[in-house]
PDB file of N, CA and C in Angstrom:
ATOM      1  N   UNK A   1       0.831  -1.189   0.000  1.00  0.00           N
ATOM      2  CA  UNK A   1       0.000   0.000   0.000  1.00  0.00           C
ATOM      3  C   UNK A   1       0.876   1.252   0.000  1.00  0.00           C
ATOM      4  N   UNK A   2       0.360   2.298  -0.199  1.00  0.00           N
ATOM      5  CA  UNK A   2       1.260   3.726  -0.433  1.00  0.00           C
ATOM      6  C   UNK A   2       1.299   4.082   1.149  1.00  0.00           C
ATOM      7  N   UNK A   3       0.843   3.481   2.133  1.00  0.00           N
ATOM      8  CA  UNK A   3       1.358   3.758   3.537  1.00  0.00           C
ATOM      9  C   UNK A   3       3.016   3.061   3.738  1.00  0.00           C
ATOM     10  N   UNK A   4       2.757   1.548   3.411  1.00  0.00           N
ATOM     11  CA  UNK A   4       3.664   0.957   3.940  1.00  0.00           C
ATOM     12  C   UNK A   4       5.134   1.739   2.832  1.00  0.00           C
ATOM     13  N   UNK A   5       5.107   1.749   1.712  1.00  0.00           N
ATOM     14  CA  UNK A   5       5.418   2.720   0.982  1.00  0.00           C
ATOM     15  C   UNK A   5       6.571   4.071   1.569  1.00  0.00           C
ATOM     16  N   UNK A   6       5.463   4.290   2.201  1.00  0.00           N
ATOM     17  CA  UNK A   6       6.243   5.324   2.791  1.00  0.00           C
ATOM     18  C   UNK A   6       6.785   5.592   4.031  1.00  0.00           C
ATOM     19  N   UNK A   7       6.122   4.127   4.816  1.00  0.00           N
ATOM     20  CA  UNK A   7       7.208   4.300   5.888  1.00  0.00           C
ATOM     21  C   UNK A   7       8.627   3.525   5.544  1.00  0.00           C
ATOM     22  N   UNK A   8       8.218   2.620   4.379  1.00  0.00           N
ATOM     23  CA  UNK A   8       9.990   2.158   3.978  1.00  0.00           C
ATOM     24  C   UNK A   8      10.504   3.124   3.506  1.00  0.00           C
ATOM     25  N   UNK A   9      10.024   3.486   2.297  1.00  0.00           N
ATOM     26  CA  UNK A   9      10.946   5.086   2.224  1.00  0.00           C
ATOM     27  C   UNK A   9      11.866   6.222   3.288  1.00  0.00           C
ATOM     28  N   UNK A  10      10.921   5.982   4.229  1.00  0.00           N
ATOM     29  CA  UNK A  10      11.097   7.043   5.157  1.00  0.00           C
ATOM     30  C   UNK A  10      12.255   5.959   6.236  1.00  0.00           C
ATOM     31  N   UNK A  11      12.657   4.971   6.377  1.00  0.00           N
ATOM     32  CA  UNK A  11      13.251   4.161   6.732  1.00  0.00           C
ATOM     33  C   UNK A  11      14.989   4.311   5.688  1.00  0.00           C
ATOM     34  N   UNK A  12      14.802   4.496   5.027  1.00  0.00           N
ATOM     35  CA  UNK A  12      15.804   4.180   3.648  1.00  0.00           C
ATOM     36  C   UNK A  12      16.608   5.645   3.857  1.00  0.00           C
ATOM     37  N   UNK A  13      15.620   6.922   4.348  1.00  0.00           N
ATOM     38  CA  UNK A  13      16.224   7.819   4.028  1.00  0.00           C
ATOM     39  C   UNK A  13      16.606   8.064   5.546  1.00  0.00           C
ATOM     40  N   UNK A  14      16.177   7.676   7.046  1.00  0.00           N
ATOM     41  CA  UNK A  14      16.428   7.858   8.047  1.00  0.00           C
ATOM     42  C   UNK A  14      17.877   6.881   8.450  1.00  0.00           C
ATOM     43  N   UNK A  15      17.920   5.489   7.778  1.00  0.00           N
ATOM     44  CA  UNK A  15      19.127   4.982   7.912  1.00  0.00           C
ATOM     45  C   UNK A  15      20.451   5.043   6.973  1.00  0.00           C
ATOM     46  N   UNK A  16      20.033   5.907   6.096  1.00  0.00           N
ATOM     47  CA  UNK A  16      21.290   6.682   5.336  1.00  0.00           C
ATOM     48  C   UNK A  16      21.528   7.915   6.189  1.00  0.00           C
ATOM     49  N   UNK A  17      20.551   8.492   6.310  1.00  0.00           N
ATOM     50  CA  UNK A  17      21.085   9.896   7.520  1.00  0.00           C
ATOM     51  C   UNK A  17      21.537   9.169   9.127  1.00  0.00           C
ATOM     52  N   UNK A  18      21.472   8.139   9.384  1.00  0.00           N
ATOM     53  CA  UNK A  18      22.500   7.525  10.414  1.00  0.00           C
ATOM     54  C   UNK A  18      23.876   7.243  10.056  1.00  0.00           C
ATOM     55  N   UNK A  19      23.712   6.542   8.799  1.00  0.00           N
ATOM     56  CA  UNK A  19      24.745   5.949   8.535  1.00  0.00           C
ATOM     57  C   UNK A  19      25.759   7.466   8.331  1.00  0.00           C
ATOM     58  N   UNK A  20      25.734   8.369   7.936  1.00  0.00           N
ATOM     59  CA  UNK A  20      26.096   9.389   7.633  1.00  0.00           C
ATOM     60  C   UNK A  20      26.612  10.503   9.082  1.00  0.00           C
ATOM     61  N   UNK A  21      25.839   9.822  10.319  1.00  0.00           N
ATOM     62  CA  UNK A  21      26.002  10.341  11.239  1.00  0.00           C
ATOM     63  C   UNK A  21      25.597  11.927  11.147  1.00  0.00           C
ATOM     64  N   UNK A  22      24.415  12.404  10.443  1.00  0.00           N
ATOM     65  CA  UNK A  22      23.983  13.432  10.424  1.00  0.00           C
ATOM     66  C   UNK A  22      23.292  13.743  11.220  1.00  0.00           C
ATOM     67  N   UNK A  23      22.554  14.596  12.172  1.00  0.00           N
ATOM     68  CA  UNK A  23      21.031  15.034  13.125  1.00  0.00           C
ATOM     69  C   UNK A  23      20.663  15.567  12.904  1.00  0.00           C
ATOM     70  N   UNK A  24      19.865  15.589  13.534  1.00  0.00           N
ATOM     71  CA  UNK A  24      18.841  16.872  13.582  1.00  0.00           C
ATOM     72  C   UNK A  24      18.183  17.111  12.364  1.00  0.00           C
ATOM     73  N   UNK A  25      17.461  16.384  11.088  1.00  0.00           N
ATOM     74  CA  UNK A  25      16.763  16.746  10.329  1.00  0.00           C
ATOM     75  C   UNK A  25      15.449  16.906  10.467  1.00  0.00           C
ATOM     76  N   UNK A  26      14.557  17.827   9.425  1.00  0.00           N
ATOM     77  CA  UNK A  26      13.571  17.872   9.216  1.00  0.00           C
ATOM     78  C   UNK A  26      12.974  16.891   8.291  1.00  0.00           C
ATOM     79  N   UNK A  27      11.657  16.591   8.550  1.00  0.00           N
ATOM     80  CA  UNK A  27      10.915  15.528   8.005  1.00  0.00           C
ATOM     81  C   UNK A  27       9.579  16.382   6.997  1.00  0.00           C
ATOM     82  N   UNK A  28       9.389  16.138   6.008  1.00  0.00           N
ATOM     83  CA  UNK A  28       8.375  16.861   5.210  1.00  0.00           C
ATOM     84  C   UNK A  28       8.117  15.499   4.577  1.00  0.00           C
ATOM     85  N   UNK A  29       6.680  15.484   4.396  1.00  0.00           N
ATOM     86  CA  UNK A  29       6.134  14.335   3.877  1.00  0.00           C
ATOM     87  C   UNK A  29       4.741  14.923   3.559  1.00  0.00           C
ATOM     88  N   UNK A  30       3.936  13.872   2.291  1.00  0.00           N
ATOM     89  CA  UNK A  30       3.044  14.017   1.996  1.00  0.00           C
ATOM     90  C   UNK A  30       2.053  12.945   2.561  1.00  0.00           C
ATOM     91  N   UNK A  31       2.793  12.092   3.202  1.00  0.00           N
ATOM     92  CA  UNK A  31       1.640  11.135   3.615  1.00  0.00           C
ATOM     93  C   UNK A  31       1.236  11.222   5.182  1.00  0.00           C
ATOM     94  N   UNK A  32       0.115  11.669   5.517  1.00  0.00           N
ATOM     95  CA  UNK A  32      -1.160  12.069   6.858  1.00  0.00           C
ATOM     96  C   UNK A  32      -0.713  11.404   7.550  1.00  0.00           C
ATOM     97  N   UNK A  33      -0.676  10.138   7.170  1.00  0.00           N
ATOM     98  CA  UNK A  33      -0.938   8.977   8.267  1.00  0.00           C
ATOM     99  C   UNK A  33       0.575   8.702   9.198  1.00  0.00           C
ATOM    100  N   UNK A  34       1.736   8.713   8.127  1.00  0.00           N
ATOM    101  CA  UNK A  34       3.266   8.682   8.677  1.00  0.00           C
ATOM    102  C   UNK A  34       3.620  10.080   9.274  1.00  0.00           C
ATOM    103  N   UNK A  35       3.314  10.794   8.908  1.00  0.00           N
ATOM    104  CA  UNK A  35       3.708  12.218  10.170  1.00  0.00           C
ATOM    105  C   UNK A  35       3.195  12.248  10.979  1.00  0.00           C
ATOM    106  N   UNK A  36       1.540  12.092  11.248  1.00  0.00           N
ATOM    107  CA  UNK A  36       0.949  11.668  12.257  1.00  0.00           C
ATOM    108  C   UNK A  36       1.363  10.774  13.611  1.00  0.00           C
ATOM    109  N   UNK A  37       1.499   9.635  12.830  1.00  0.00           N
ATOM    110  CA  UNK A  37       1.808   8.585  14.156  1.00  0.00           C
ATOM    111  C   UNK A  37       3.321   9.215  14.673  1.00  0.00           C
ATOM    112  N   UNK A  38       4.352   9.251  13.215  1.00  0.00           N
ATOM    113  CA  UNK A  38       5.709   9.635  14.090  1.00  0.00           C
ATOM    114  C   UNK A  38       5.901  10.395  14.993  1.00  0.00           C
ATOM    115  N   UNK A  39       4.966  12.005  14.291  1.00  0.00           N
ATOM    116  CA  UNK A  39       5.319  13.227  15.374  1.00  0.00           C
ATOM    117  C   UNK A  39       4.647  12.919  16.818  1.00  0.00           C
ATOM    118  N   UNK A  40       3.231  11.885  17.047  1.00  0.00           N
ATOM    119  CA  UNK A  40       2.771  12.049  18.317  1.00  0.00           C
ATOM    120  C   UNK A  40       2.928  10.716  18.752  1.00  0.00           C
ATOM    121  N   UNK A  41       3.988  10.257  18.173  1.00  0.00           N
ATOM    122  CA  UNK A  41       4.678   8.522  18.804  1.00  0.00           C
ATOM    123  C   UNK A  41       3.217   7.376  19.293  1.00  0.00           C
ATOM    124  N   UNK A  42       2.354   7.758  18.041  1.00  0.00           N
ATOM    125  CA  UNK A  42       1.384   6.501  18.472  1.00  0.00           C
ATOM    126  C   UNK A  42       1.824   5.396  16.806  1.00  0.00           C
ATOM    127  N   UNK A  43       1.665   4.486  17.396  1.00  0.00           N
ATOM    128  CA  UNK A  43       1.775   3.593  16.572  1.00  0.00           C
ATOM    129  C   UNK A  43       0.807   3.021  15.562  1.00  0.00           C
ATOM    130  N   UNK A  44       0.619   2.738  14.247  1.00  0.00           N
ATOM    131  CA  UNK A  44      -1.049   2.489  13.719  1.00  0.00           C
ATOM    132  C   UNK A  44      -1.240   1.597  13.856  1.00  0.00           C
ATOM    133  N   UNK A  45      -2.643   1.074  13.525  1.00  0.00           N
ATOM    134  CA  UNK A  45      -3.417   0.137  13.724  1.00  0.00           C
ATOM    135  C   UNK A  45      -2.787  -1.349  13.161  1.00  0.00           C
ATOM    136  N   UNK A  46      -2.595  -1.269  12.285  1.00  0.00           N
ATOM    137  CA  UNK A  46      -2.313  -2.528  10.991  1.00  0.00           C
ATOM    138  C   UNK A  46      -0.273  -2.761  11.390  1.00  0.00           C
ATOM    139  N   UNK A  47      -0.526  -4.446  11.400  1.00  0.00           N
ATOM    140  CA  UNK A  47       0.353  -4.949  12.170  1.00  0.00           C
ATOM    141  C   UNK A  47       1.936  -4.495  11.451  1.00  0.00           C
ATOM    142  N   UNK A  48       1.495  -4.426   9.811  1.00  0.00           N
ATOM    143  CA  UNK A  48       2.597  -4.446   9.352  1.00  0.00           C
ATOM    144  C   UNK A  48       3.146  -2.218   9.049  1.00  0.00           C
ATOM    145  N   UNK A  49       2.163  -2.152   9.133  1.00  0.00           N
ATOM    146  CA  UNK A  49       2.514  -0.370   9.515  1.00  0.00           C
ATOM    147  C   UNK A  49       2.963  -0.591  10.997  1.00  0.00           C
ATOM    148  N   UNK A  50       2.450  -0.856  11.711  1.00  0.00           N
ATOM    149  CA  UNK A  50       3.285  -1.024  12.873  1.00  0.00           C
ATOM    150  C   UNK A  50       5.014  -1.188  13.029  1.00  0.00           C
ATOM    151  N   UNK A  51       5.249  -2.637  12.322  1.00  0.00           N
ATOM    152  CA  UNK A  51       6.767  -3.270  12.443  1.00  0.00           C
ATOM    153  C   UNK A  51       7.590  -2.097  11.542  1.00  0.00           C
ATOM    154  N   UNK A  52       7.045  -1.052  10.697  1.00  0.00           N
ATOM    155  CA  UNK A  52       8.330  -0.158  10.078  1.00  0.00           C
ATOM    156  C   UNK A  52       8.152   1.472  11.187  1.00  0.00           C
ATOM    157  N   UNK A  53       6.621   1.386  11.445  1.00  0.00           N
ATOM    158  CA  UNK A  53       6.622   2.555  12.679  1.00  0.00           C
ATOM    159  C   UNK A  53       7.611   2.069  13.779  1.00  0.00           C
ATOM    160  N   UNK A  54       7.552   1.110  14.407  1.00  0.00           N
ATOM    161  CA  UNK A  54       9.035   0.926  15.250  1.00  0.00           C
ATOM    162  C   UNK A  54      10.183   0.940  15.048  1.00  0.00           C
ATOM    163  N   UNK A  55      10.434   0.732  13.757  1.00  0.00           N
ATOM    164  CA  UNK A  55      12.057   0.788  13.027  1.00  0.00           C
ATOM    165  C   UNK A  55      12.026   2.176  12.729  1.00  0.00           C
ATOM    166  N   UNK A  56      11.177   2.938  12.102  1.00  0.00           N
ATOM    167  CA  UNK A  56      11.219   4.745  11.332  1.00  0.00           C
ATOM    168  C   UNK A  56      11.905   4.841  13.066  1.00  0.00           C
ATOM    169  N   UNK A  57      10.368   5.327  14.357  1.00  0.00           N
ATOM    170  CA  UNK A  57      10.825   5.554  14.945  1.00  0.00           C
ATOM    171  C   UNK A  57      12.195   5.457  16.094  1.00  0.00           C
ATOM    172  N   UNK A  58      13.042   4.219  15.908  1.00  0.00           N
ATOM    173  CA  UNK A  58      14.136   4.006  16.599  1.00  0.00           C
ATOM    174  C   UNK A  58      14.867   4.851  15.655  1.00  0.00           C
ATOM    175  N   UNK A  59      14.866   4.885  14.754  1.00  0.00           N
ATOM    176  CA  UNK A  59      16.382   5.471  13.872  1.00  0.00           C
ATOM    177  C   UNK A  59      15.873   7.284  13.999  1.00  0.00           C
ATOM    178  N   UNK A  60      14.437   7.612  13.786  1.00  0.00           N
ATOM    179  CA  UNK A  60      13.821   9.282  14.254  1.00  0.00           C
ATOM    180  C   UNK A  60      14.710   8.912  15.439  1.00  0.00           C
ATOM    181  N   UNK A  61      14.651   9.094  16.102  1.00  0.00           N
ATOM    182  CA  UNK A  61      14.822   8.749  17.810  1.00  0.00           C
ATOM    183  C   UNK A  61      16.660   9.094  17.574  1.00  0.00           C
ATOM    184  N   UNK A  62      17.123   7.923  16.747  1.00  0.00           N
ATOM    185  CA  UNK A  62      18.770   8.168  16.780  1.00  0.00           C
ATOM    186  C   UNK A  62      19.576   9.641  16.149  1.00  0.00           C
ATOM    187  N   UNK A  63      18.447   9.715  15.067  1.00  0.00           N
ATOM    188  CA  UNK A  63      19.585  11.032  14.320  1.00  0.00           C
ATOM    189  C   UNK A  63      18.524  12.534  15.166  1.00  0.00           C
ATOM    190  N   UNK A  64      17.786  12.116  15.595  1.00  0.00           N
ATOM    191  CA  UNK A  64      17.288  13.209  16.288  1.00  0.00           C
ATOM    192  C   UNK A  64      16.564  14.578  15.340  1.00  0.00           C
ATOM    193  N   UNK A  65      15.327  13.618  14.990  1.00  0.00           N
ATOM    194  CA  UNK A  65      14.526  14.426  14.197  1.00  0.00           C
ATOM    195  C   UNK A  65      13.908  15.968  14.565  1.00  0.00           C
ATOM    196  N   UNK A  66      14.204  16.640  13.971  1.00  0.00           N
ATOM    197  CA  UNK A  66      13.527  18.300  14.692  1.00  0.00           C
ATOM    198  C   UNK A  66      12.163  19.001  14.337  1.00  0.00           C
ATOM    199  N   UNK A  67      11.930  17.678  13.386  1.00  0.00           N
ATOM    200  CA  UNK A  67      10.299  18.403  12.959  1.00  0.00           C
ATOM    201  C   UNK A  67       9.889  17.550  12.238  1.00  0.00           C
ATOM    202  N   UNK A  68       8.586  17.259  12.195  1.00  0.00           N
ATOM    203  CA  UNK A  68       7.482  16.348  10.985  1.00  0.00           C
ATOM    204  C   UNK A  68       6.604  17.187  10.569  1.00  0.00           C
ATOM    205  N   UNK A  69       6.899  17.537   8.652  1.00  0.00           N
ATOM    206  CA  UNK A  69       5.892  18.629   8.373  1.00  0.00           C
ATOM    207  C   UNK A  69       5.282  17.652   7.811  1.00  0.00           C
ATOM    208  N   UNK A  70       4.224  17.835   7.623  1.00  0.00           N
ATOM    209  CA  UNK A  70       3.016  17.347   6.465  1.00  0.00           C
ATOM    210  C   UNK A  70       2.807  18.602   4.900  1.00  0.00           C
ATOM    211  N   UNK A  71       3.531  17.737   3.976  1.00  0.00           N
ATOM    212  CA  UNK A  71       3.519  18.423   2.640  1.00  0.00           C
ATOM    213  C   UNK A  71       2.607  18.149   2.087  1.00  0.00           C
ATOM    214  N   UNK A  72       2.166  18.974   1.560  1.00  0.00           N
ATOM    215  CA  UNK A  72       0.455  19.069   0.552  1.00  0.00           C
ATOM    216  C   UNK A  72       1.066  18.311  -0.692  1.00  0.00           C
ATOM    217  N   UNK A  73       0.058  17.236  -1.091  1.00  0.00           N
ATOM    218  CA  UNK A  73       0.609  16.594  -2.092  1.00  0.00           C
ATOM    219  C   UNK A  73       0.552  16.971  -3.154  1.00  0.00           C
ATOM    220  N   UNK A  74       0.257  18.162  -3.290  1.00  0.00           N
ATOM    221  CA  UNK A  74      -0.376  18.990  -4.652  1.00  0.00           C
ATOM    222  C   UNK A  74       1.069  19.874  -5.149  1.00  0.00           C
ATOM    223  N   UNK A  75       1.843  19.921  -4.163  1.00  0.00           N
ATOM    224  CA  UNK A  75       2.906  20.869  -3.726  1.00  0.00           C
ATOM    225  C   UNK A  75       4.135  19.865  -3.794  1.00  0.00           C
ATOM    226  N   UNK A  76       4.110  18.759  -3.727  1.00  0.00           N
ATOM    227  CA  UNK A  76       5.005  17.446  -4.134  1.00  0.00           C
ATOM    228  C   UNK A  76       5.402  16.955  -5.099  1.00  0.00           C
ATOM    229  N   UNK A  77       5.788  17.695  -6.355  1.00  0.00           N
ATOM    230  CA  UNK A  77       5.643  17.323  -7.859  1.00  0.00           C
ATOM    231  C   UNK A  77       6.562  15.838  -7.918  1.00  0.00           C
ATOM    232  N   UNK A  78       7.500  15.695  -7.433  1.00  0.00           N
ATOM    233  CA  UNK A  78       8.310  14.675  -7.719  1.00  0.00           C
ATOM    234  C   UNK A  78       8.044  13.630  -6.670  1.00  0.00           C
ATOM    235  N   UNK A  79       6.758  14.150  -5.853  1.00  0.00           N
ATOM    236  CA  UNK A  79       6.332  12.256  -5.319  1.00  0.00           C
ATOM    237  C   UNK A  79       5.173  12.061  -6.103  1.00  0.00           C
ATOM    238  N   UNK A  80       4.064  12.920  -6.571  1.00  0.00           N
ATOM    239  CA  UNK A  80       3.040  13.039  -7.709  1.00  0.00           C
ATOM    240  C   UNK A  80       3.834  12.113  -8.949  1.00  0.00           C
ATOM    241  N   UNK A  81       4.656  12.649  -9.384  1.00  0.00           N
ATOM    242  CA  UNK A  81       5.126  11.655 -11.038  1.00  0.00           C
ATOM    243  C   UNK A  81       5.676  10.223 -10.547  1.00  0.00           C
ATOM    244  N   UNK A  82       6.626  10.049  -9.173  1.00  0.00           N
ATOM    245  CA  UNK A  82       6.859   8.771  -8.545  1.00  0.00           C
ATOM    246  C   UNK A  82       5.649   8.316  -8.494  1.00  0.00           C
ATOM    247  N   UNK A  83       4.228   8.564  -7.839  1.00  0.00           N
ATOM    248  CA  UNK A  83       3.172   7.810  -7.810  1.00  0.00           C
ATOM    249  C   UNK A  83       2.887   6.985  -8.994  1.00  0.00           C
ATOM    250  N   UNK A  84       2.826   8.712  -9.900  1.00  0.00           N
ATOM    251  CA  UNK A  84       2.174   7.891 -11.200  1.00  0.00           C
ATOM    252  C   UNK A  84       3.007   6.901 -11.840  1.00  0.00           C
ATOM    253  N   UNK A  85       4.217   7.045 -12.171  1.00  0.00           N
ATOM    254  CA  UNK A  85       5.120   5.905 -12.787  1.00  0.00           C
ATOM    255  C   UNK A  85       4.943   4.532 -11.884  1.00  0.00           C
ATOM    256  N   UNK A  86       4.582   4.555 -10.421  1.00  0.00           N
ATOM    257  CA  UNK A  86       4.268   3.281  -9.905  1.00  0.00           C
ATOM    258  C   UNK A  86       3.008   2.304 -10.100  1.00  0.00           C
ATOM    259  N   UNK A  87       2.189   3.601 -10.583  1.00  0.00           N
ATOM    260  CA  UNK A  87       0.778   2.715 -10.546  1.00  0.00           C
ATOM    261  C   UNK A  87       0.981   2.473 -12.493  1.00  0.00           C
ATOM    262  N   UNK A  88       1.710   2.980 -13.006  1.00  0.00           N
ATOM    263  CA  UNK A  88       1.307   2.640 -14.416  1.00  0.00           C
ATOM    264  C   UNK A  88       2.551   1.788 -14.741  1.00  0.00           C
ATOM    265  N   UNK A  89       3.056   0.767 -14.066  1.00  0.00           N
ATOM    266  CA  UNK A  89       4.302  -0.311 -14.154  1.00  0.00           C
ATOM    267  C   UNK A  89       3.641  -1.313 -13.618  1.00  0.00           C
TER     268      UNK A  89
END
């Protein structure tokens, strides 16, 4: 699903910014549901959004995230054309 989607994404880009030993970044995302749970540390419902919400959040947690924006997806041009090239493959 475009949840789980994006919490691997958001996994991929949080354990390259470890590996890198970088902090303190900002988080901008277009997806509701992953800024949501991260910024107010609840976990979602569905088992397997769950198992990458515990991994996002340990590695948030390590490089020491400073903000979760929620980006308007209208305002996202280059996750808009990623969508579309995914659903039309």
């Amino acid at each position: 699903t475009l949840n789980t989607a994006a919490f691997v994404a958001l996994f991929h880009v949080l354990s390259e910014t470890y590996r890198q030993k970088q902090k303190r970044i900002h988080i901008a995302e277009d997806n509701a549901l992953l800024i949501r749970a991260l910024a107010a540390r609840t976990p979602p419902k569905s088992t397997r959004l769950r198992i990458w919400f515990n991994k996002c959040r340990q590695l948030a947690d390590k490089v020491r995230v400073a903000s979760w924006t929620l980006l308007p997806r209208t305002a996202n041009a280059s996750s808009r054309s990623l969508a579309q090239l995914a659903t039309e493959t």
